[in-house]
Protein backbone atom coordinates (compact mmCIF):
# COMPACT_ATOMS: atom_id res chain seq x y z
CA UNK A 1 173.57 1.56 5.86
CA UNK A 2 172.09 -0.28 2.67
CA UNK A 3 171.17 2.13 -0.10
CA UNK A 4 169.77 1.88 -3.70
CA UNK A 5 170.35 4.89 -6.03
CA UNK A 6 166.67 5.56 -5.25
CA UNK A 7 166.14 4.88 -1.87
CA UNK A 8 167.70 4.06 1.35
CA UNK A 9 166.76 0.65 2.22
CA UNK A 10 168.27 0.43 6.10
CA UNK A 11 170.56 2.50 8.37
CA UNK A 12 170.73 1.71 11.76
CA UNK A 13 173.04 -0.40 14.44
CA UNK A 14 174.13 -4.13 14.16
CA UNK A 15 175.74 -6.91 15.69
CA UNK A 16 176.67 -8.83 12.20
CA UNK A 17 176.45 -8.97 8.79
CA UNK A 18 176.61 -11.56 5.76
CA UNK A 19 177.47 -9.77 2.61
CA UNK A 20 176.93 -11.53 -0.93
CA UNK A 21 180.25 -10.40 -2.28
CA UNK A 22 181.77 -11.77 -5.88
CA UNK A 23 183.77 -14.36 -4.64
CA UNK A 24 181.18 -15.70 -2.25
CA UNK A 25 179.61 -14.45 1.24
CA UNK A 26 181.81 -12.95 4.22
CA UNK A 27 180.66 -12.06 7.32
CA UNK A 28 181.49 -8.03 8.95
CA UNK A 29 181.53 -7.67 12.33
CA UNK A 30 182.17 -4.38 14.62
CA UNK A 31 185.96 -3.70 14.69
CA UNK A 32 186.14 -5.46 11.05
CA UNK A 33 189.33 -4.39 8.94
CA UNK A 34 188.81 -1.74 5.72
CA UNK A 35 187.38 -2.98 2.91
CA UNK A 36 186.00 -2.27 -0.31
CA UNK A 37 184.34 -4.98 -1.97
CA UNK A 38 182.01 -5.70 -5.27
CA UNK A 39 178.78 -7.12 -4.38
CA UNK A 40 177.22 -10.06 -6.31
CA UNK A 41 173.26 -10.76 -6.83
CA UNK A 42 172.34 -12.33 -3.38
CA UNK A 43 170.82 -11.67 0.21
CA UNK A 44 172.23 -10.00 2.41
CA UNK A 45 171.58 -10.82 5.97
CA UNK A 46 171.81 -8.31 9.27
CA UNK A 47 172.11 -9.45 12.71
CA UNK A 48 170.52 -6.63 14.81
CA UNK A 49 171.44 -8.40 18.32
CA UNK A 50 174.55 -10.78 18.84
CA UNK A 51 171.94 -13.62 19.18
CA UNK A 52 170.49 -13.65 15.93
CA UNK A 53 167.20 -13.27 17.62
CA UNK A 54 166.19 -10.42 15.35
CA UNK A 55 167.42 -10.24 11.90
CA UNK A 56 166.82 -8.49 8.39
CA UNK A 57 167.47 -10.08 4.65
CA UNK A 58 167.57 -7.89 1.60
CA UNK A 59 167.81 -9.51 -2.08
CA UNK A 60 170.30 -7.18 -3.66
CA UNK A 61 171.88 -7.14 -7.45
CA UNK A 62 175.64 -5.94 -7.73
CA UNK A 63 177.34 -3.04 -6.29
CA UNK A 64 179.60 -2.81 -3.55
CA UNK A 65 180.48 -2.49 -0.56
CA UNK A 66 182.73 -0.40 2.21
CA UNK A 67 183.47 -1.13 5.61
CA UNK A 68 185.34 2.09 7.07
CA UNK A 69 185.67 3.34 10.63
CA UNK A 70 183.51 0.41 12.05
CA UNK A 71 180.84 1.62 9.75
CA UNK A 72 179.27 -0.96 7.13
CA UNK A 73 177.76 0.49 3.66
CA UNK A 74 176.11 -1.35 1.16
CA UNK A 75 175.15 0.19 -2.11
CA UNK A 76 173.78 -2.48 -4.77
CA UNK A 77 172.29 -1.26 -8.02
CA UNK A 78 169.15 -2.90 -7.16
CA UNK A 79 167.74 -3.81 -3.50
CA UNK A 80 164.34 -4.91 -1.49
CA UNK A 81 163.64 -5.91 1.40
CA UNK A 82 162.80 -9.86 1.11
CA UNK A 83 159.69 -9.76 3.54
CA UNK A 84 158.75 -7.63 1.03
CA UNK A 85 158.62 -9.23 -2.53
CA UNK A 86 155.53 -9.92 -3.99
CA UNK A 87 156.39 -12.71 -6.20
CA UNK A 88 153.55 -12.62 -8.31
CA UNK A 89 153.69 -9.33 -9.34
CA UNK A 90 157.18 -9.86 -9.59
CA UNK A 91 157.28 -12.72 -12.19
CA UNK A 92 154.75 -10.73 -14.17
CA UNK A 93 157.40 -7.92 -14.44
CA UNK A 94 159.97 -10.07 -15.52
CA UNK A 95 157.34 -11.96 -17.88
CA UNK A 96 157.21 -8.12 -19.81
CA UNK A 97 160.95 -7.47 -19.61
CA UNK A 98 161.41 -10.64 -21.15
CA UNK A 99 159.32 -9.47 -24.06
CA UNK A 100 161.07 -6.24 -23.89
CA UNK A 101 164.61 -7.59 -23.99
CA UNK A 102 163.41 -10.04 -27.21
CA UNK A 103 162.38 -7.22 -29.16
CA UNK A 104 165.54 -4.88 -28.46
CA UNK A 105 167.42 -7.56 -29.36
CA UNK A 106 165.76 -7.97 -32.80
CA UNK A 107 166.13 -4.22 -33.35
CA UNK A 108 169.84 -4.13 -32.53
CA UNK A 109 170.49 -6.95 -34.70
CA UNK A 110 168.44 -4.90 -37.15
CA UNK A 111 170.43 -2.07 -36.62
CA UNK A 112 173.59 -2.74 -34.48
CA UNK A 113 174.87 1.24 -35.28
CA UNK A 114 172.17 2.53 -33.47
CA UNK A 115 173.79 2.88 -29.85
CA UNK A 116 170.49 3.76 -27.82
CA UNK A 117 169.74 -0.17 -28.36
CA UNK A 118 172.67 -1.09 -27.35
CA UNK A 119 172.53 0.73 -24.02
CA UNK A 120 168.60 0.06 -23.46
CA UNK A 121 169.41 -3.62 -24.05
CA UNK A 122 172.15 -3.96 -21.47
CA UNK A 123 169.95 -1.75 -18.67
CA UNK A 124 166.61 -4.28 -19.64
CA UNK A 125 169.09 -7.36 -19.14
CA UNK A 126 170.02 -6.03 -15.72
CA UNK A 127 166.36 -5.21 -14.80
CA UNK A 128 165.00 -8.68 -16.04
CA UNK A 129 168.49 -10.12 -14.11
CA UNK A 130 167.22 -7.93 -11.09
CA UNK A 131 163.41 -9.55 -11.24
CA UNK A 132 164.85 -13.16 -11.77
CA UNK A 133 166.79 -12.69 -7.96
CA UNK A 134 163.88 -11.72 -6.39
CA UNK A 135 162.12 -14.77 -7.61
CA UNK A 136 164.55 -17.00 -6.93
CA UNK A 137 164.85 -15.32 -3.36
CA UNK A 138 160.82 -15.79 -2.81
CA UNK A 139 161.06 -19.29 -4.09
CA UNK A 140 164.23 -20.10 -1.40
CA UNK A 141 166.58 -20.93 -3.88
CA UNK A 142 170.15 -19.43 -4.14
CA UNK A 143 170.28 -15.84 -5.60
CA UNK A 144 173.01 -16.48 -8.42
């Protein structure tokens, strides 16, 4: 299964997967060991037949994942399917949070005392962090 907070993004059976963890990629396959794992911004990549013939990416940002009873769960804090990212509207997103993030900044530095900046600074950062992997995921280039 891959999940957002939001949304479940895939559950189904597969032969492999290539997980963007923190200290690089590893691979899961059926009969894998336990694990618990914190996921870095990347793609992760599904194998649905032992071939490779057929397979599914998703661009995800952090979270982590479990592989328990030769089942594999993915929960990231952001995730989309990559056949799926309109990079246009995309960089025009991250274009506003960029704006957005500027100005919180000004009125935290304004005003460091008042928390709520603080915390709607940090979850802007993450959301413009969030639009910058898709677009380097559209444009090909490595996630981190």
């Amino acid at each position: 299964m891959v999940a957002t907070p939001t949304r479940e993004l895939f559950s189904g059976e597969i032969a492999y997967a290539d997980v963007p963890g923190s200290e690089g990629n590893y691979g899961v396959l059926s009969g894998h060991e336990m694990l618990v794992a914190k996921n870095s911004p990347g793609v992760l990549t599904l194998w649905m037949d032992a071939a490779g013939n057929e397979k599914r990416r998703f661009a995800l940002y952090e979270g982590a994942t479990q592989v328990y009873a030769d089942r594999l769960t993915v929960l990231a804090r952001f995730g989309v399917d990559v056949d799926n990212i309109d990079a246009e509207a995309v960089r025009k997103k991250a274009d506003g949070m960029r704006e957005r993030v500027a100005e919180l900044e000004a009125k935290h530095a304004d005003d460091p005392e008042v928390e709520s900046y603080g915390a709607i600074l940090e979850t802007s950062r993450a959301r413009l962090a969030w639009y910058e992997t898709q677009l380097r995921v559209a444009e090909g280039a490595p996630a981190k």
